[in-house]
C-alpha atoms as a PDB file:
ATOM      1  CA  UNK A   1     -91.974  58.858 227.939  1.00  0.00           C
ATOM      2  CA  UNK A   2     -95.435  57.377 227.008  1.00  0.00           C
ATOM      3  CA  UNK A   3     -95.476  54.789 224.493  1.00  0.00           C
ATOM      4  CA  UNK A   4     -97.821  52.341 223.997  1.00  0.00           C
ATOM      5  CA  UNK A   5     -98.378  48.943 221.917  1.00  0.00           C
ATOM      6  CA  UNK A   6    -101.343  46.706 220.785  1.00  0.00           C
ATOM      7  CA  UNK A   7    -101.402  43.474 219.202  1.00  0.00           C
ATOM      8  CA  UNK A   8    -104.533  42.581 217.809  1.00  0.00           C
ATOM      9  CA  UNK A   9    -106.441  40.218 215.789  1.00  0.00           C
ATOM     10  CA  UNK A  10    -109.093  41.693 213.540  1.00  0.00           C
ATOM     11  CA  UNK A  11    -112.299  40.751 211.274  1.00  0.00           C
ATOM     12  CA  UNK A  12    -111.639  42.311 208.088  1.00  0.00           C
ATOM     13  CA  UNK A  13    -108.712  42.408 205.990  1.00  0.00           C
ATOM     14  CA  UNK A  14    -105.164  44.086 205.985  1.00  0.00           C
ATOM     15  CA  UNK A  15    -106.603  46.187 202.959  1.00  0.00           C
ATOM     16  CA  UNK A  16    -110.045  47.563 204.655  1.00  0.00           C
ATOM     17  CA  UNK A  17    -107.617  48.269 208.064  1.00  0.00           C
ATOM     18  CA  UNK A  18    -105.161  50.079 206.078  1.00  0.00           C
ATOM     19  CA  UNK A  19    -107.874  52.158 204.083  1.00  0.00           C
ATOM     20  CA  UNK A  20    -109.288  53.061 207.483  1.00  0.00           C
ATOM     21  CA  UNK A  21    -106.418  54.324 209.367  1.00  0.00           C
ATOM     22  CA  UNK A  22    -104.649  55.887 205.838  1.00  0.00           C
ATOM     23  CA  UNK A  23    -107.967  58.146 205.620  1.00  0.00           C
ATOM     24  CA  UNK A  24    -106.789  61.034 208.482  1.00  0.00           C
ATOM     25  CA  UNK A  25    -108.835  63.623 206.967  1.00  0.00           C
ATOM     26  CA  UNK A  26    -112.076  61.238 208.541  1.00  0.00           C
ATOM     27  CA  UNK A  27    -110.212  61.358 212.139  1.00  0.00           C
ATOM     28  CA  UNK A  28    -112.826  64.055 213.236  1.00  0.00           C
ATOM     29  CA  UNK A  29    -115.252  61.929 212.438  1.00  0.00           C
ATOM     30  CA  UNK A  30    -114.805  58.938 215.123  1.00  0.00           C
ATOM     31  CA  UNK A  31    -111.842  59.829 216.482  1.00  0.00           C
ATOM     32  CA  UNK A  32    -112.235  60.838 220.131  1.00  0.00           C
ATOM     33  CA  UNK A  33    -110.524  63.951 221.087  1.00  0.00           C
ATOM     34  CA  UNK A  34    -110.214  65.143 217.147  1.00  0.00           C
ATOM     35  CA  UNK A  35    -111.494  68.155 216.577  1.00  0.00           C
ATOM     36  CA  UNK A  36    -110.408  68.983 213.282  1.00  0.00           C
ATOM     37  CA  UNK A  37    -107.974  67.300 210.593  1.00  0.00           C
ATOM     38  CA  UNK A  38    -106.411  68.449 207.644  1.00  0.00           C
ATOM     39  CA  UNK A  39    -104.064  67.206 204.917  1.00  0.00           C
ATOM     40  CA  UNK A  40    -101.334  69.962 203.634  1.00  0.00           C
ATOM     41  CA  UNK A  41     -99.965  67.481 201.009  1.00  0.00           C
ATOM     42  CA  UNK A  42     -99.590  64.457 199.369  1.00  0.00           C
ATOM     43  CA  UNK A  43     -97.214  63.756 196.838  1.00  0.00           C
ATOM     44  CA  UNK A  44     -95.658  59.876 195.779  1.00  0.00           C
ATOM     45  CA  UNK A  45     -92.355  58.692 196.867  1.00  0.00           C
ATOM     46  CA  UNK A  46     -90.000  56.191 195.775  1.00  0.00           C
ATOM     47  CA  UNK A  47     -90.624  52.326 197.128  1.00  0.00           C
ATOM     48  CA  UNK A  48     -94.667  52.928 195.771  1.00  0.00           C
ATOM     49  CA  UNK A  49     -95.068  54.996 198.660  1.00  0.00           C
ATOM     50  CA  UNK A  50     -96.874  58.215 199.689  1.00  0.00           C
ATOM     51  CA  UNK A  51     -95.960  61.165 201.563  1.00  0.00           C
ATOM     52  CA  UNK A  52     -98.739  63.195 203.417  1.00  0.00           C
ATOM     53  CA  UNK A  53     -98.643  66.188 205.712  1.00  0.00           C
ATOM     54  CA  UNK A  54    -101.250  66.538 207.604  1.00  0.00           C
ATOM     55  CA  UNK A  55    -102.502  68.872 210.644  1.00  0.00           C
ATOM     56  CA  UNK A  56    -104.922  67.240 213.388  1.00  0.00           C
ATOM     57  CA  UNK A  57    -106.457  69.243 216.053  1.00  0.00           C
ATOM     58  CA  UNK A  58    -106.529  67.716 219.475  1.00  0.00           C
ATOM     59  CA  UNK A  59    -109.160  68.753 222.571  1.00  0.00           C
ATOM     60  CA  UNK A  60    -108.545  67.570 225.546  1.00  0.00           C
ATOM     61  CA  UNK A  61    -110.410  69.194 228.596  1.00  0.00           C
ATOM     62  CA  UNK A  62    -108.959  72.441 228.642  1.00  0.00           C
ATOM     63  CA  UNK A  63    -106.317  72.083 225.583  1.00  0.00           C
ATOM     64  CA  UNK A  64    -106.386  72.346 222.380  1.00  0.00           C
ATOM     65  CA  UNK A  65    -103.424  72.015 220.192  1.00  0.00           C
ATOM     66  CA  UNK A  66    -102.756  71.196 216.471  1.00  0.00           C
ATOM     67  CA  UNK A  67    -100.142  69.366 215.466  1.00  0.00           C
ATOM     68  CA  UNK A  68     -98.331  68.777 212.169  1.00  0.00           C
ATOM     69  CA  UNK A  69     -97.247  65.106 210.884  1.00  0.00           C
ATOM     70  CA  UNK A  70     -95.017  63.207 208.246  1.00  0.00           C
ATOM     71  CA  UNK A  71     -97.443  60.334 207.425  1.00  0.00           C
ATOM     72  CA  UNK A  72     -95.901  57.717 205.546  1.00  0.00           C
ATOM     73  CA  UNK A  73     -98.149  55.391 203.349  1.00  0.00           C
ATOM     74  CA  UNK A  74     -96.914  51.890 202.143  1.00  0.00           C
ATOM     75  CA  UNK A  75     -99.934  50.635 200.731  1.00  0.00           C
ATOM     76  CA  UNK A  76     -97.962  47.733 199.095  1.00  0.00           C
ATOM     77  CA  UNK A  77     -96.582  46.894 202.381  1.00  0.00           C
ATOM     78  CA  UNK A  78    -100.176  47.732 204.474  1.00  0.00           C
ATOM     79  CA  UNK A  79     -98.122  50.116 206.972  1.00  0.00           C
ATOM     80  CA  UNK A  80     -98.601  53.469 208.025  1.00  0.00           C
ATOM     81  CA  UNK A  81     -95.568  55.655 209.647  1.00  0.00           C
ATOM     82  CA  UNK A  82     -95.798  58.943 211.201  1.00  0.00           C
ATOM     83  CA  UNK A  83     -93.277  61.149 212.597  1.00  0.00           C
ATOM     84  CA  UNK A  84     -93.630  64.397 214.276  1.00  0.00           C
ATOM     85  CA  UNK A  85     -93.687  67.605 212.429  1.00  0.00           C
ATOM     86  CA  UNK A  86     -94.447  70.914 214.828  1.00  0.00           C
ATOM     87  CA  UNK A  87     -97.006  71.411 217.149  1.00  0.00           C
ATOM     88  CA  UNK A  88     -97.151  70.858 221.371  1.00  0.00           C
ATOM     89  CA  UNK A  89     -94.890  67.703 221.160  1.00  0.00           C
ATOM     90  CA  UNK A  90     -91.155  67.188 221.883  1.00  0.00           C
ATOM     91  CA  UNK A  91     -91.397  64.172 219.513  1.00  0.00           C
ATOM     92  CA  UNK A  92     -93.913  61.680 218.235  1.00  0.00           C
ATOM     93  CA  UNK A  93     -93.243  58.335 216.448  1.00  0.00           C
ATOM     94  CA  UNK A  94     -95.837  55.786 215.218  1.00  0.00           C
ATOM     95  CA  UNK A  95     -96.955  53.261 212.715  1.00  0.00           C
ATOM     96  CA  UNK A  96     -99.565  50.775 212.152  1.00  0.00           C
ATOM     97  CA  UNK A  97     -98.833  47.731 210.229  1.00  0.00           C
ATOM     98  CA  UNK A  98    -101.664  45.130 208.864  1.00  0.00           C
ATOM     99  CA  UNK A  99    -101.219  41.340 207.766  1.00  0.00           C
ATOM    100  CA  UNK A 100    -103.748  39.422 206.631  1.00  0.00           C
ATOM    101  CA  UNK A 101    -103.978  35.458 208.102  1.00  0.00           C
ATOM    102  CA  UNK A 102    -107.008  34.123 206.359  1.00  0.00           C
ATOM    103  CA  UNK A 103    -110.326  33.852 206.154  1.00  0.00           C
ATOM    104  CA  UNK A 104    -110.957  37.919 205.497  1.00  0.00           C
ATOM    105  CA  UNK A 105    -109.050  38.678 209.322  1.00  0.00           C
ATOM    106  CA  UNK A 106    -105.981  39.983 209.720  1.00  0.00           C
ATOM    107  CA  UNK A 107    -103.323  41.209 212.155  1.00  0.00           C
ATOM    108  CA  UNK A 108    -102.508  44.935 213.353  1.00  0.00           C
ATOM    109  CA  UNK A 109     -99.751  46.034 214.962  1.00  0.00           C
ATOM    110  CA  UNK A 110     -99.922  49.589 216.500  1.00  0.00           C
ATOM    111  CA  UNK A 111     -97.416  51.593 218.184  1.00  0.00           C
ATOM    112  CA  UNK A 112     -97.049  54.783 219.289  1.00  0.00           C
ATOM    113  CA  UNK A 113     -94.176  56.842 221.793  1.00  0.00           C
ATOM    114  CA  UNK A 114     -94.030  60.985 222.458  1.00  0.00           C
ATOM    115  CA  UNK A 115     -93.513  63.125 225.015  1.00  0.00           C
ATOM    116  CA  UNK A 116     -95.612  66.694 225.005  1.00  0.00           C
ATOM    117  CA  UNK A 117     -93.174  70.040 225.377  1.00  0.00           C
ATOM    118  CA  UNK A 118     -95.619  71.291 228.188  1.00  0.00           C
ATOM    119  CA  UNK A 119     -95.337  69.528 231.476  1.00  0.00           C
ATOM    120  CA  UNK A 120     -99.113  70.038 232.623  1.00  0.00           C
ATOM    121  CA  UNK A 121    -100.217  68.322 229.561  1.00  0.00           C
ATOM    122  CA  UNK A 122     -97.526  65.267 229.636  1.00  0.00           C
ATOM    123  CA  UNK A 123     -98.999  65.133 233.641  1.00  0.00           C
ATOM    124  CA  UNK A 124    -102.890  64.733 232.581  1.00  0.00           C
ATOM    125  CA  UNK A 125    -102.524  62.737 229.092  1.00  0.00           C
ATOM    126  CA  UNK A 126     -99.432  60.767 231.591  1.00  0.00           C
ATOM    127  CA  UNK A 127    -102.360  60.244 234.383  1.00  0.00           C
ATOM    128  CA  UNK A 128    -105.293  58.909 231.820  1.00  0.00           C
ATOM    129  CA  UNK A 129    -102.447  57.582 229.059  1.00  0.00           C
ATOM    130  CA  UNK A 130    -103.435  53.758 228.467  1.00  0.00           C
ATOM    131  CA  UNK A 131    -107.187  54.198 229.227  1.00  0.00           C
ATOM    132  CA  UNK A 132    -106.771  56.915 226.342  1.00  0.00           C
ATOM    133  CA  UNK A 133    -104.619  54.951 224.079  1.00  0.00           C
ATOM    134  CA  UNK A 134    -107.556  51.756 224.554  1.00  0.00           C
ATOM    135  CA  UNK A 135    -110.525  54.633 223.594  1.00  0.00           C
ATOM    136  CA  UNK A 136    -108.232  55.364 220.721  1.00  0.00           C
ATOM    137  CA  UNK A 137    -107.841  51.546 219.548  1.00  0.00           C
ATOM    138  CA  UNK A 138    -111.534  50.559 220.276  1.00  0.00           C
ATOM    139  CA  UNK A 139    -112.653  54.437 218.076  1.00  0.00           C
ATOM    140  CA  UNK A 140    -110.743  52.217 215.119  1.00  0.00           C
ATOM    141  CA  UNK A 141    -112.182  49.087 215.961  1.00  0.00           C
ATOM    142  CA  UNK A 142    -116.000  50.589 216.109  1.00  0.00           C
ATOM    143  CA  UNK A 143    -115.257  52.467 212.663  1.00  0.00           C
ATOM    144  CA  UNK A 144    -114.343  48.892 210.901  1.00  0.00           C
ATOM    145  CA  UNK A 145    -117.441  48.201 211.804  1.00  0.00           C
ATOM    146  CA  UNK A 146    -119.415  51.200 211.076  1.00  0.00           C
ATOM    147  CA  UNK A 147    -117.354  50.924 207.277  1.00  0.00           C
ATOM    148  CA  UNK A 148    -117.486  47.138 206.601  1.00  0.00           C
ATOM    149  CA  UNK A 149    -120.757  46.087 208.999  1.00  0.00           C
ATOM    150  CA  UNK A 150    -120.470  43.605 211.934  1.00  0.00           C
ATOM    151  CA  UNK A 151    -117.995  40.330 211.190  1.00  0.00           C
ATOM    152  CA  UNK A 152    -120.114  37.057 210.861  1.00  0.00           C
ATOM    153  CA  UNK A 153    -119.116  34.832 213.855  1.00  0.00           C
END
């Protein structure tokens, strides 16, 4: 089903990138089609991880759904894993992972693959699925810059 990949080079470091996407309870904030977002629970795991639950509401035209996630935080590692808890998907998998390469930049890697339970909602997200997935990235992108101001050419 839909999955989707980016590869991208970015002006600020693994740390700020990580902090960014590892703050879900801001989603609503610049996130397009978030409507709400809310963590159930956080609680350390072994590694120096973290464990979160959290619930994000999704609006999209005529739906709205919340769904539940296992969001994995390796801060050491600057990664970010989330798997599918309940909600309108069959399954969702996903992870971000940062690397800095000098000079304050860094790399991030972002993947993400699910499939929606409801067929008229795979059909329109399946119709509009990498334009969405490139709002999604660039929403990221423009917070960076809204968080850590404009990169110095």
């Amino acid at each position: 089903m839909p999955s989707h990949s980016e590869n991208r080079e970015m002006p600020y470091t693994a740390q700020q990138m990580y902090d960014l996407v590892a703050d879900v309870a801001s989603y609503p904030k610049f996130l397009p089609w978030t409507a709400a977002a809310r963590i159930r629970s956080r609680e350390p795991i072994a590694g120096g991880g973290e464990l979160m639950k959290a619930d994000l509401v999704i609006s999209f035209k005529v739906f709205r759904e919340r769904f539940g996630s296992r969001v994995t935080l390796w801060p050491e590692r600057h990664r970010i894993d989330t798997e599918y808890l309940d909600g309108p998907f069959r399954y969702l998998k996903s992870y971000w992972q940062f690397e800095d390469i000098g000079n304050g930049r860094c790399k991030v890697e972002f993947y993400v693959d699910f499939e929606f339970r409801n067929r008229v909602l795979q059909g329109v997200i399946g119709a509009v699925f990498n334009e969405a997935m490139q709002r999604i990235v660039r929403a990221f992108e423009t917070r960076a810059e809204a968080l850590y101001g404009r990169p110095t050419a």
